[in-house]
Protein backbone atom coordinates (compact mmCIF):
# COMPACT_ATOMS: atom_id res chain seq x y z
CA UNK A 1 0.00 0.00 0.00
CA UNK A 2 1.98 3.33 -1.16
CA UNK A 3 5.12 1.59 -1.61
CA UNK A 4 4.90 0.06 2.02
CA UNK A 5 5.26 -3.96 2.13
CA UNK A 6 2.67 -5.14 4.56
CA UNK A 7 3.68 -8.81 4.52
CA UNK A 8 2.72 -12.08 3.17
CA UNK A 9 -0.80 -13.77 3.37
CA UNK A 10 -0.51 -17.46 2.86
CA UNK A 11 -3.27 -19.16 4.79
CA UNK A 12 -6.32 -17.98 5.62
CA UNK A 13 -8.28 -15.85 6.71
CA UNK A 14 -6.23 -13.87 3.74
CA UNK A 15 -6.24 -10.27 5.29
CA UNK A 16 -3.76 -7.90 5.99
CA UNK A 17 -4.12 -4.52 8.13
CA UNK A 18 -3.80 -1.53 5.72
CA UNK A 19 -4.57 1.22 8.02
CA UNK A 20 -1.57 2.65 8.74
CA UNK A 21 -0.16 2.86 5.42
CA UNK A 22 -3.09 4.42 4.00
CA UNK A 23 -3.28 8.22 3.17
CA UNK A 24 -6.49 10.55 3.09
CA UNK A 25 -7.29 10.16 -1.03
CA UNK A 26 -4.60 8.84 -3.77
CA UNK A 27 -3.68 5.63 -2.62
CA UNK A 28 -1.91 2.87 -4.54
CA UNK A 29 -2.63 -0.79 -3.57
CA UNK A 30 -0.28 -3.26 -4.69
CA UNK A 31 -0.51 -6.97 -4.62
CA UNK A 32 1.43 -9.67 -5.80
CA UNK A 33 0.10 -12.98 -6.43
CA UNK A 34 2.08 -16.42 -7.02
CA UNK A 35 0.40 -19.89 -7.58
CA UNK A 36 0.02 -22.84 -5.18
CA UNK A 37 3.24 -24.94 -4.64
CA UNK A 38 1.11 -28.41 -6.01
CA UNK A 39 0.61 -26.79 -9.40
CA UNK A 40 3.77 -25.71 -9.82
CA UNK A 41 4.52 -29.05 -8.77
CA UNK A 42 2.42 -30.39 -11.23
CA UNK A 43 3.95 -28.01 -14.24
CA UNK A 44 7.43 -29.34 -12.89
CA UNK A 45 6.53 -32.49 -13.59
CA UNK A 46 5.82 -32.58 -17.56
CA UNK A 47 9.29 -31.07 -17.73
CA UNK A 48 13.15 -32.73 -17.91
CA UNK A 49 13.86 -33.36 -14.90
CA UNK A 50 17.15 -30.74 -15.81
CA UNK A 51 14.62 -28.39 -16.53
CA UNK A 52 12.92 -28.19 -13.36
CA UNK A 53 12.06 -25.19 -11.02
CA UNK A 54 10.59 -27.34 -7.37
CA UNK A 55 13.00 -30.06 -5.68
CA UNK A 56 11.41 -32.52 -3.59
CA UNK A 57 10.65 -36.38 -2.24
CA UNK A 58 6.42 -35.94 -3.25
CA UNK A 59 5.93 -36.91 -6.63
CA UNK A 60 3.13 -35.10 -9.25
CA UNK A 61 1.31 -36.78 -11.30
CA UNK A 62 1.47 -34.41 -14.66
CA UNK A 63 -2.08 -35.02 -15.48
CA UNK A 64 -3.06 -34.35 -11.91
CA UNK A 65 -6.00 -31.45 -11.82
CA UNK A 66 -4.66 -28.21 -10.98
CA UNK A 67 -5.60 -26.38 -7.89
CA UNK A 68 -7.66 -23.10 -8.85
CA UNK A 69 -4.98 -20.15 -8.01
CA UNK A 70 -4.48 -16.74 -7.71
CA UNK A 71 -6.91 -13.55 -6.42
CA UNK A 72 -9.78 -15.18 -6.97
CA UNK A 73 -11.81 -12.68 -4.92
CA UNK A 74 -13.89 -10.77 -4.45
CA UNK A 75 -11.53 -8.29 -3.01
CA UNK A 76 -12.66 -5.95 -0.23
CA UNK A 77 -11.34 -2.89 2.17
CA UNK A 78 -13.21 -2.95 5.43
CA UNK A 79 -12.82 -1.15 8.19
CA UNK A 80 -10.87 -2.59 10.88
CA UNK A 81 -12.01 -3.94 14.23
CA UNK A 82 -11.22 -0.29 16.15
CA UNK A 83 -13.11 1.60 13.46
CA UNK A 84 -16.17 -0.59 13.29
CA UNK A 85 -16.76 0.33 17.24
């Protein structure tokens, strides 16, 4: 938010405090989103081994159904806990 990193959201509940880097009016929201570690898994796996991004001891099957991914939404700002009182 504004150039400010507020972290990495992983598991849910998949929300991050924004307050404090927000400004009055022109703000900038950033977010960067990655896929799951079984598809890439799963990509990984219809590749040379050589050519391979993931190392590991589980095996993907390369047919295996991929995991939907990404900001799937819907997105939403809400006000925090403090502000809702």
């Amino acid at each position: 938010m504004n150039g400010r990193n507020l972290g990495v959201v992983w598991a849910e509940p998949f929300q991050v405090e924004i307050t404090g880097a927000m400004k009055a009016q022109g703000n900038k929201l950033e977010i960067d989103v990655i896929n799951l570690w079984p598809n890439r898994m799963i990509g990984d796996a219809a590749l040379p081994a050589e050519q391979r991004v993931t190392r590991s001891n589980v095996t993907m099957d390369r047919k295996a159904k991929l995991l939907p991914s990404g900001l799937l939404g819907p997105v939403s700002l809400q006000p925090s806990q403090e502000e809702a009182k």
